[in-house]
C-alpha atoms as a PDB file:
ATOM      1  CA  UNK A   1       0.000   0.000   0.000  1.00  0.00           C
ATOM      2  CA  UNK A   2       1.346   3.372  -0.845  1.00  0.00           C
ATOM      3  CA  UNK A   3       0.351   7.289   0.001  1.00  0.00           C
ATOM      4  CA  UNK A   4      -0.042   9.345  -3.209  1.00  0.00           C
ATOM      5  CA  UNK A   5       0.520  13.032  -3.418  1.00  0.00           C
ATOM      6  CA  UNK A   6      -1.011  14.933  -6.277  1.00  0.00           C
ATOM      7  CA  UNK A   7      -0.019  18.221  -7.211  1.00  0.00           C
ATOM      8  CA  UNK A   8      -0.389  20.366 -10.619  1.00  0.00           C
ATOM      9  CA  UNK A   9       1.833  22.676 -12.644  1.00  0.00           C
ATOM     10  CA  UNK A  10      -0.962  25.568 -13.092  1.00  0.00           C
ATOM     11  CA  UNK A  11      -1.269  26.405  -9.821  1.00  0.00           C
ATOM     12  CA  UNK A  12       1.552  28.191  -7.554  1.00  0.00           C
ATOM     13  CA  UNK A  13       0.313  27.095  -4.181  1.00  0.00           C
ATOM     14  CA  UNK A  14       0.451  23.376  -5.578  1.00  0.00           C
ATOM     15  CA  UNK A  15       3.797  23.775  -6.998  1.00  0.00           C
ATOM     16  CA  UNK A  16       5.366  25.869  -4.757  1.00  0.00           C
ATOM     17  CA  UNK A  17       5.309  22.708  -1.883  1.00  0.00           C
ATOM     18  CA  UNK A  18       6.335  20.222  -4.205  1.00  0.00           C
ATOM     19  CA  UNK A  19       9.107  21.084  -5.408  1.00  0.00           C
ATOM     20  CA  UNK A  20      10.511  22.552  -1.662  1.00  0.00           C
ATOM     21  CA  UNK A  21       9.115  18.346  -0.758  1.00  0.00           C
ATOM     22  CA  UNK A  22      11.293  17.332  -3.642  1.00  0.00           C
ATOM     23  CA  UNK A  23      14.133  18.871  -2.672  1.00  0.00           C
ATOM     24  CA  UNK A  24      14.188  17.006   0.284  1.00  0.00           C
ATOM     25  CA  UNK A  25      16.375  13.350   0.528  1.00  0.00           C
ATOM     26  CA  UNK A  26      15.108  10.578  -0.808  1.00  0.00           C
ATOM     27  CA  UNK A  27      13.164  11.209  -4.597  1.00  0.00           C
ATOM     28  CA  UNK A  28      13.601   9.872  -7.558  1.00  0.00           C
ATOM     29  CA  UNK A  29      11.960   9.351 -10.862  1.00  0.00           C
ATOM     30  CA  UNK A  30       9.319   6.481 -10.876  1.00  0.00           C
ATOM     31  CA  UNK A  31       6.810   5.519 -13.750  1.00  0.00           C
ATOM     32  CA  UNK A  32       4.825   7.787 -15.816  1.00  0.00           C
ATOM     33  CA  UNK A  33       1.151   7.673 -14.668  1.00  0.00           C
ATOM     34  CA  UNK A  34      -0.314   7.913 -18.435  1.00  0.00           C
ATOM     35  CA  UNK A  35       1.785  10.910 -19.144  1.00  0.00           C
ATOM     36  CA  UNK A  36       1.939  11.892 -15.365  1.00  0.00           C
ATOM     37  CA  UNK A  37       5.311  11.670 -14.428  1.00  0.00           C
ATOM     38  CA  UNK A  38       6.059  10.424 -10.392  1.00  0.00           C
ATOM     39  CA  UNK A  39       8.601  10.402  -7.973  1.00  0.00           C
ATOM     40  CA  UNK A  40       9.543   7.387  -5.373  1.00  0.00           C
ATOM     41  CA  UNK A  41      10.581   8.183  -1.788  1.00  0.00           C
ATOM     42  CA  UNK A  42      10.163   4.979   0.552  1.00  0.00           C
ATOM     43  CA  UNK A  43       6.131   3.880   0.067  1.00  0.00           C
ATOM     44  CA  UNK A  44       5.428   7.558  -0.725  1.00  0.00           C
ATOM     45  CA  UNK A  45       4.321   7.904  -4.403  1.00  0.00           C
ATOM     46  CA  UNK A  46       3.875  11.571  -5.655  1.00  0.00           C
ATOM     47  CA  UNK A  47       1.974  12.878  -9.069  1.00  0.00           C
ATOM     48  CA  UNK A  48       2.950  16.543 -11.003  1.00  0.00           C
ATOM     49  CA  UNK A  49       0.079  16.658 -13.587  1.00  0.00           C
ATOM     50  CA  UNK A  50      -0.666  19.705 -15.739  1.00  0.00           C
ATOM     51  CA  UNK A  51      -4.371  20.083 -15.514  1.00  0.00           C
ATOM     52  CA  UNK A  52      -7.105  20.967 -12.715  1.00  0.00           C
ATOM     53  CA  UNK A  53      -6.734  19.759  -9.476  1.00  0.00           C
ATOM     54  CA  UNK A  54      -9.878  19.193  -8.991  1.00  0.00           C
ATOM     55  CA  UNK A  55     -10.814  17.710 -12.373  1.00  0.00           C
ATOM     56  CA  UNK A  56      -8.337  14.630 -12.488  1.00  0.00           C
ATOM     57  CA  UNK A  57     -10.283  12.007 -11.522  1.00  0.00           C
ATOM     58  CA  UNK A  58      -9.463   8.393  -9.918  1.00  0.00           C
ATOM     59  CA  UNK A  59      -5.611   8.934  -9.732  1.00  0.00           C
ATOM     60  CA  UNK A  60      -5.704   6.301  -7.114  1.00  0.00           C
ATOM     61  CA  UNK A  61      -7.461   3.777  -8.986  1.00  0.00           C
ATOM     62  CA  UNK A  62      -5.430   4.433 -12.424  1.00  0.00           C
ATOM     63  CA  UNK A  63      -2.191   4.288 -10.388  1.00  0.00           C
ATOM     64  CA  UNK A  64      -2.804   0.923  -9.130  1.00  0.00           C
ATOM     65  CA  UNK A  65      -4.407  -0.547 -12.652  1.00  0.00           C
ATOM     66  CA  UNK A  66      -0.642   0.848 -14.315  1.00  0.00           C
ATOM     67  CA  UNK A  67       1.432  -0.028 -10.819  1.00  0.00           C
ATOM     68  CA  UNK A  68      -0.013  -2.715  -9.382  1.00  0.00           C
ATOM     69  CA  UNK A  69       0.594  -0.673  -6.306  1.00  0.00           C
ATOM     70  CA  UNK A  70      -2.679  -0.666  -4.107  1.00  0.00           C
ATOM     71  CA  UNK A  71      -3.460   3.001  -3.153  1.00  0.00           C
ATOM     72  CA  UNK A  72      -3.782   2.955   1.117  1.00  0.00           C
ATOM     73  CA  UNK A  73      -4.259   7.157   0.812  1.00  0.00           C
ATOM     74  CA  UNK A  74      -4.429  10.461  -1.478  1.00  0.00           C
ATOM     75  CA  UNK A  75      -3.130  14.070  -0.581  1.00  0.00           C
ATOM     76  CA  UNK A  76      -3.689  16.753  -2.472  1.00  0.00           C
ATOM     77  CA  UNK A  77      -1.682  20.024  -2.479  1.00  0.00           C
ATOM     78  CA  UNK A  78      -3.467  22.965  -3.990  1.00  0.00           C
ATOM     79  CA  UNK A  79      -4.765  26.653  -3.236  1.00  0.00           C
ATOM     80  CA  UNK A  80      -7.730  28.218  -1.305  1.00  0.00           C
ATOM     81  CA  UNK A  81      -9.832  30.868  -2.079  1.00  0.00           C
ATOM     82  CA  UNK A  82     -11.777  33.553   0.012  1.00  0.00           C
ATOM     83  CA  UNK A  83     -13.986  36.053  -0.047  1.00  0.00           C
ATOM     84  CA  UNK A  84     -11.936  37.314   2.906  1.00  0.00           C
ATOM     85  CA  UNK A  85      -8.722  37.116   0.971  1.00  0.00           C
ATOM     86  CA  UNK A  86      -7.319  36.334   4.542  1.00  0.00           C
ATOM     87  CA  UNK A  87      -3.619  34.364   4.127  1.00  0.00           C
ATOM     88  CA  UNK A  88      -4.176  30.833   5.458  1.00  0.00           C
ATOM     89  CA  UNK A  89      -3.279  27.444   5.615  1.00  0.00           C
ATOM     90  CA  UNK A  90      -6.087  24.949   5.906  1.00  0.00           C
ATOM     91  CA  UNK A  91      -7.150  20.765   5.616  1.00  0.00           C
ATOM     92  CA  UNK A  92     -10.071  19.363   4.459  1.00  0.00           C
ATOM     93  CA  UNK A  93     -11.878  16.537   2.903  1.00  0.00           C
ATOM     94  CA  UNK A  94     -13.253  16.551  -0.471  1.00  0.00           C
ATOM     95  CA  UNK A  95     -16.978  15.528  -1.974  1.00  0.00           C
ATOM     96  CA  UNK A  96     -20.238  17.010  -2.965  1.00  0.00           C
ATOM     97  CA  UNK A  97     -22.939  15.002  -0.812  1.00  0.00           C
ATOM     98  CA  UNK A  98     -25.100  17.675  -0.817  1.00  0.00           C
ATOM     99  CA  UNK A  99     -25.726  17.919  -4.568  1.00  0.00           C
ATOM    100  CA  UNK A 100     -28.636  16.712  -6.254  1.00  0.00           C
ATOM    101  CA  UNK A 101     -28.226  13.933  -9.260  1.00  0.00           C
ATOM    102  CA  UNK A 102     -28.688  15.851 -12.162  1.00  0.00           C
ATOM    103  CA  UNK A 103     -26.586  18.665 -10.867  1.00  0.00           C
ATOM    104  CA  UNK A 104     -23.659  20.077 -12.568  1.00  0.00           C
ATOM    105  CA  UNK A 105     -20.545  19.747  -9.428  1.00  0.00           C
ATOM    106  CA  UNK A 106     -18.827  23.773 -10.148  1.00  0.00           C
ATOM    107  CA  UNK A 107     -15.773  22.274  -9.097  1.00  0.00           C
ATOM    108  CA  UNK A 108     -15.518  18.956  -9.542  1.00  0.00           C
ATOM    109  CA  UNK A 109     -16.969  15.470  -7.828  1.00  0.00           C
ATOM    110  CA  UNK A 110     -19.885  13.955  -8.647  1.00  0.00           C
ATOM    111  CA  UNK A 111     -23.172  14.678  -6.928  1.00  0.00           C
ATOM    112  CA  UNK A 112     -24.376  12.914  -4.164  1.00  0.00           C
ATOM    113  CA  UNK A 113     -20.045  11.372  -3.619  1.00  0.00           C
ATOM    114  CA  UNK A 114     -17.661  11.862  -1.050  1.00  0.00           C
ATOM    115  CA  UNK A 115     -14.402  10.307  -1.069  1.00  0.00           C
ATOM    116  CA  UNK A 116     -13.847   8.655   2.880  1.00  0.00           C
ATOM    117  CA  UNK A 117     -12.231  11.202   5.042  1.00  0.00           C
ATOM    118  CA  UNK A 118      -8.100  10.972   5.875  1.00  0.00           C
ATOM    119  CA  UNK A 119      -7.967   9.823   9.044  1.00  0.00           C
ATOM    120  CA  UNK A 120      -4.590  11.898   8.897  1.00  0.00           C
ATOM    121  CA  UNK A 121      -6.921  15.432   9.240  1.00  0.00           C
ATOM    122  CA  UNK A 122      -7.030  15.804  12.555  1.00  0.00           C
ATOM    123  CA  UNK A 123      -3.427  15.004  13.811  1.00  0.00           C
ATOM    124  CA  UNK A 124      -2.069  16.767  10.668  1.00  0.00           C
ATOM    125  CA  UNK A 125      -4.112  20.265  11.679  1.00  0.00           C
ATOM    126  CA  UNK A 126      -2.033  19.883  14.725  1.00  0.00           C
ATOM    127  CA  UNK A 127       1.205  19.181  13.293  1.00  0.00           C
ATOM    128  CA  UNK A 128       0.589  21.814  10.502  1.00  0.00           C
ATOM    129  CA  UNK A 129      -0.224  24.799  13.675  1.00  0.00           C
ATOM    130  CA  UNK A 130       2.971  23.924  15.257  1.00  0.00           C
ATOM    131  CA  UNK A 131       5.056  24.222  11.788  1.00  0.00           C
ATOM    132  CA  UNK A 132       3.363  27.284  10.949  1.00  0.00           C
ATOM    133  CA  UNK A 133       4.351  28.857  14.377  1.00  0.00           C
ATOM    134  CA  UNK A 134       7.114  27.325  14.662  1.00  0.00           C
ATOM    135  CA  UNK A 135       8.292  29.499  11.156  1.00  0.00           C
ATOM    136  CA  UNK A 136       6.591  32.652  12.401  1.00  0.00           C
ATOM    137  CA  UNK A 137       3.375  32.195  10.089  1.00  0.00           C
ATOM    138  CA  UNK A 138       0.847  32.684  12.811  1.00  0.00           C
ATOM    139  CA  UNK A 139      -0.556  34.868  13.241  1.00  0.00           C
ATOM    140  CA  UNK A 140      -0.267  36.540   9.515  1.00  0.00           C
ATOM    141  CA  UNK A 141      -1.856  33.109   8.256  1.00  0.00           C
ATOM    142  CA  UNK A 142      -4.571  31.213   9.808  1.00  0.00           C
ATOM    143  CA  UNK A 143      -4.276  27.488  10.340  1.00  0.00           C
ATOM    144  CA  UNK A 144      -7.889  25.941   9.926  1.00  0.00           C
ATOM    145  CA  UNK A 145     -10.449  23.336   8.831  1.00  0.00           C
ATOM    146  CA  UNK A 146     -12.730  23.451   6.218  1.00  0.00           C
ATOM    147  CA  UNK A 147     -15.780  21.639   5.862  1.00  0.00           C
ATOM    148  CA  UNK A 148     -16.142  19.269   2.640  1.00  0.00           C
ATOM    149  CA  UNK A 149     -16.459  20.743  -0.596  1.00  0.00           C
ATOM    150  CA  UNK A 150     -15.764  19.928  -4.255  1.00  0.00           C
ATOM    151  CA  UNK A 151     -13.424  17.286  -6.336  1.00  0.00           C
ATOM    152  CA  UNK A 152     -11.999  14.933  -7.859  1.00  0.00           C
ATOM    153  CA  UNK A 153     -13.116  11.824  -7.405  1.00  0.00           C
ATOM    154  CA  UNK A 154     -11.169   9.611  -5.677  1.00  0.00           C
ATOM    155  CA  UNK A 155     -12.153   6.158  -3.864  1.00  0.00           C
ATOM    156  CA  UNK A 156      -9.207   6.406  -1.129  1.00  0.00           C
ATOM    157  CA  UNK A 157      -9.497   7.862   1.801  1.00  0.00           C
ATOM    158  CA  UNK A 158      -8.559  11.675   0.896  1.00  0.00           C
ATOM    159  CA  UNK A 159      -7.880  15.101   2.017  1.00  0.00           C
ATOM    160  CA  UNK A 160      -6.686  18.312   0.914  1.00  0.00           C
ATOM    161  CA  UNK A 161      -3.925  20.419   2.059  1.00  0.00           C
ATOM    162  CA  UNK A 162      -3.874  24.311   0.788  1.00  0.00           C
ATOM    163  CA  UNK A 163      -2.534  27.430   1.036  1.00  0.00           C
ATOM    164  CA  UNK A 164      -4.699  30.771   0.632  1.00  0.00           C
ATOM    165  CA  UNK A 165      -6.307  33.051  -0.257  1.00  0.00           C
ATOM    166  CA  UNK A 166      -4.805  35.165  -2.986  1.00  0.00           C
ATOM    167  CA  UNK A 167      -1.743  34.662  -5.477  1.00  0.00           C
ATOM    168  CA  UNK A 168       0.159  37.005  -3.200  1.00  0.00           C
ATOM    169  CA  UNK A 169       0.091  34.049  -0.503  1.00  0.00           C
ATOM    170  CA  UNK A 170      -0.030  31.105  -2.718  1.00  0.00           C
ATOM    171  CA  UNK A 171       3.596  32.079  -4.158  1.00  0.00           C
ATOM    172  CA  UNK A 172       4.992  32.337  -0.383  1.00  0.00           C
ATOM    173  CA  UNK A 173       7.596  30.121  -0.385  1.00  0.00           C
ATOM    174  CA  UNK A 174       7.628  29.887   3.597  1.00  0.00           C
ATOM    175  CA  UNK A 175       4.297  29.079   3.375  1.00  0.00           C
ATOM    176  CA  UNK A 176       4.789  26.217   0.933  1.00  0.00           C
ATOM    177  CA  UNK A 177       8.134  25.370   3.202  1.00  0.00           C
ATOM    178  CA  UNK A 178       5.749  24.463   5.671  1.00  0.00           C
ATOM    179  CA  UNK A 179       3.384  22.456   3.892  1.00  0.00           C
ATOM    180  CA  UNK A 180       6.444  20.410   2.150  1.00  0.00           C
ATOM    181  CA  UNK A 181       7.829  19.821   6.015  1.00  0.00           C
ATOM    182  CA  UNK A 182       3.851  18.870   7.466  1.00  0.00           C
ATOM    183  CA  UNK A 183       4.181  15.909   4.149  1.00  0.00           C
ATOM    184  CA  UNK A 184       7.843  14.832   5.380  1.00  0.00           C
ATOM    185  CA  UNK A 185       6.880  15.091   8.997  1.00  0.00           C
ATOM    186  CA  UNK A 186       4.140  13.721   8.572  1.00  0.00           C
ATOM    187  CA  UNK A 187       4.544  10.678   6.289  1.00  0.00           C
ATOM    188  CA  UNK A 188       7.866  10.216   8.480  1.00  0.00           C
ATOM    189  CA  UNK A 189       9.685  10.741   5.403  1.00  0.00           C
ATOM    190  CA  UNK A 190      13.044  12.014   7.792  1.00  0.00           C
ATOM    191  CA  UNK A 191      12.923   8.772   9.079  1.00  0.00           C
ATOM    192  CA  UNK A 192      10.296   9.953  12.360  1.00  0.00           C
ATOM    193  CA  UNK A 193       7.229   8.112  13.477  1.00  0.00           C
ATOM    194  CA  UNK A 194       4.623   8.974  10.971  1.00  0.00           C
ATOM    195  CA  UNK A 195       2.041  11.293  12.314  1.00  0.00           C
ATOM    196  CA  UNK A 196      -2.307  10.572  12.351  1.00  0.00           C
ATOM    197  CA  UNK A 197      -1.426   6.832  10.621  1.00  0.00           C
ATOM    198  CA  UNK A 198      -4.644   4.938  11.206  1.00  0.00           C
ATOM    199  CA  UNK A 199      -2.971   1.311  11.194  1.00  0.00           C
ATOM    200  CA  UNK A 200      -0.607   2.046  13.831  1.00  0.00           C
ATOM    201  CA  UNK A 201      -3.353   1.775  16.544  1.00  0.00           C
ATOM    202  CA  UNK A 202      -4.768  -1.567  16.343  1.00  0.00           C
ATOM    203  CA  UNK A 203      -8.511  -0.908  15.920  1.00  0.00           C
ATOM    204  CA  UNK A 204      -8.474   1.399  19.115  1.00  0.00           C
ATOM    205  CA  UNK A 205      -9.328   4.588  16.948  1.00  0.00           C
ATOM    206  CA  UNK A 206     -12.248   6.809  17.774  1.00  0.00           C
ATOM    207  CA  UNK A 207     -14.971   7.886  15.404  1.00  0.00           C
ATOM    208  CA  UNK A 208     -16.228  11.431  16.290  1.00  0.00           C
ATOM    209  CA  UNK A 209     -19.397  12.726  14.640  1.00  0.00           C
ATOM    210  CA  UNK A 210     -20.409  16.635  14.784  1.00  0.00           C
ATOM    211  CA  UNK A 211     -23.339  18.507  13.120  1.00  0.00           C
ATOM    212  CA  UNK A 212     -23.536  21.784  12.025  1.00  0.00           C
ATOM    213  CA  UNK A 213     -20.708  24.417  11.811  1.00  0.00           C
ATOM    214  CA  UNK A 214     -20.274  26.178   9.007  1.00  0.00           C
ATOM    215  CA  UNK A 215     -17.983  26.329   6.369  1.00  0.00           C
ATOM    216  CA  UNK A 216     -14.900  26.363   8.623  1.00  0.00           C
ATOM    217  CA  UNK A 217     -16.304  24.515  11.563  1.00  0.00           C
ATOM    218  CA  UNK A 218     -15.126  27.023  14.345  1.00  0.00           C
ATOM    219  CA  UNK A 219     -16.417  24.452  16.972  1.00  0.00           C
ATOM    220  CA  UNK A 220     -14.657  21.265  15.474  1.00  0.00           C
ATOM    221  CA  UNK A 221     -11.904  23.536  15.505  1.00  0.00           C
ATOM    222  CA  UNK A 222     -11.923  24.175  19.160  1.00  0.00           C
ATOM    223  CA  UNK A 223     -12.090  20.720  20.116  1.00  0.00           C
ATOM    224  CA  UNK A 224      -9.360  19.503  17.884  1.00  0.00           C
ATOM    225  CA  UNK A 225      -7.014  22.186  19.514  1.00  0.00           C
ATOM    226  CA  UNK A 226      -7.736  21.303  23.274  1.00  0.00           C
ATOM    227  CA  UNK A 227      -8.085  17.628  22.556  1.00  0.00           C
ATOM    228  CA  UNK A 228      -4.304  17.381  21.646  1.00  0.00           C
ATOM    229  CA  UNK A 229      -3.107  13.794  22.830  1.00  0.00           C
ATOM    230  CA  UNK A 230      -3.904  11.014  24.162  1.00  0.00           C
ATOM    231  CA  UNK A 231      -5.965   9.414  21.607  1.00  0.00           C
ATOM    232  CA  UNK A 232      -8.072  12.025  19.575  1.00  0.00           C
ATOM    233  CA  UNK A 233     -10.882  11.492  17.505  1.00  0.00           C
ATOM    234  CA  UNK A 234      -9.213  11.097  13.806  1.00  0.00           C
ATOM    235  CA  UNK A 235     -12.558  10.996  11.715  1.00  0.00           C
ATOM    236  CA  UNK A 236     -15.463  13.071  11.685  1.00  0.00           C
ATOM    237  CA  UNK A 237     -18.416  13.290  10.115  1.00  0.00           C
ATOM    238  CA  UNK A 238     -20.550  16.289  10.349  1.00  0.00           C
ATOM    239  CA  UNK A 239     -23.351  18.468   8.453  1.00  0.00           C
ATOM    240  CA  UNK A 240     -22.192  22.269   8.049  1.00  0.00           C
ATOM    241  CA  UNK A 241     -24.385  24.735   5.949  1.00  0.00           C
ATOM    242  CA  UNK A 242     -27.342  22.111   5.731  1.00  0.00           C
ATOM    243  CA  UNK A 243     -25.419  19.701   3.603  1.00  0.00           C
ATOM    244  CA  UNK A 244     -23.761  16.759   4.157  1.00  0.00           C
ATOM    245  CA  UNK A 245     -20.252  16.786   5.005  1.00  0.00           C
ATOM    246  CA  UNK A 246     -17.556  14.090   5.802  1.00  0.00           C
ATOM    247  CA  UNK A 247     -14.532  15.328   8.506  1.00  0.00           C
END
């Protein structure tokens, strides 16, 4: 079983923490992905397409029908958008549940789908607070949760890892220094205990499920910030803005 990263040319806040990742010991070139070309670093498989994000769908599935490799996990690196234009750095999980067969998904998915939620969220909002402190990002850039919202399709659990909310911020390259180290970190690519990995604890993982919200789930927040060890809830499910959404 393998992680796989995705990231895309087009956008600077996708780019920008891939290649500060791939500069990092350990990469090298592994097998084009139907034109996709990868790179190999211990069971960590990562993907540098040229098209939408959130348009290329069932990378894990494809991977593994070229590979062989089954597909334990996908991680997206891309931007975020606001109304706000506020810098931050934020997780979520990806899916359209809310929409209506028949409806056209503005950004990708398929109506009525959500791809299951990365047990990694929760721990990996933690890890990615104390980075971003840790480099003097906080409090310019906000470290936060967002509820679940648009594509691609994916059958692995997923999740999404951004930086936002203008171009300005997308091109920081301290910001996307700290999303390449919450990856290594994280994956225990330095050769660390890999951080949020649902396997490691023997069926003893917790199942939290929270309704209501909003879009960046100020509450669910909260809670993941006090409940900091000892066994925290690693999947949520909750409904924020009257739809259905999957933490």
């Amino acid at each position: 079983m393998v992680t796989l990263i995705v990231a895309t040319t087009v956008d600077p806040a996708s780019i920008g923490p891939t290649s500060a990742l791939l500069s990092m010991p350990g990469w090298h070139p592994g097998p084009l992905l139907q034109g996709i070309p990868s790179f190999v670093n211990d069971e960590v498989r990562l993907l540098k397409h040229d098209n939408s994000i959130v348009r290329e769908d069932h990378l894990d599935r494809r991977w593994e029908e070229v590979t062989g490799e089954a597909v334990d996990e996908v991680i997206f690196l891309s931007r975020h958008t606001a109304v706000s234009n506020r810098p931050s750095l934020t997780i979520h999980p990806i899916g359209v549940p809310h929409l209506q067969e028949g409806n056209v998904p503005p950004t990708g998915g398929k109506p009525g789908w959500a791809a299951p939620p990365n047990p990694r969220i929760g721990p990996w909002l933690r890890l990615l607070k104390g980075i971003a402190e840790a480099h003097n990002l906080t409090p310019e850039f906000e470290v936060t949760l967002e509820a679940t919202h648009h594509g691609p399709e994916t059958n692995s659990p997923t999740m999404f890892v951004e930086i936002g909310s203008t171009e300005e911020y997308w091109k920081r390259q301290d910001a996307a220094q700290a999303i390449a180290l919450l990856v290594w970190e994280g994956l225990g690519l330095g050769g660390g205990a890999a951080v949020g990995d649902w396997k490691r604890n023997d069926g003893q993982n917790k199942v939290l499920l929270g309704i209501g919200g909003g879009h960046y789930v100020p509450r669910h927040m909260d809670i993941i910030k006090r409940w900091c060890v000892g066994g925290p809830p690693d999947i949520w499910l909750f409904i924020a803005d009257g739809r259905s959404s999957f933490f």
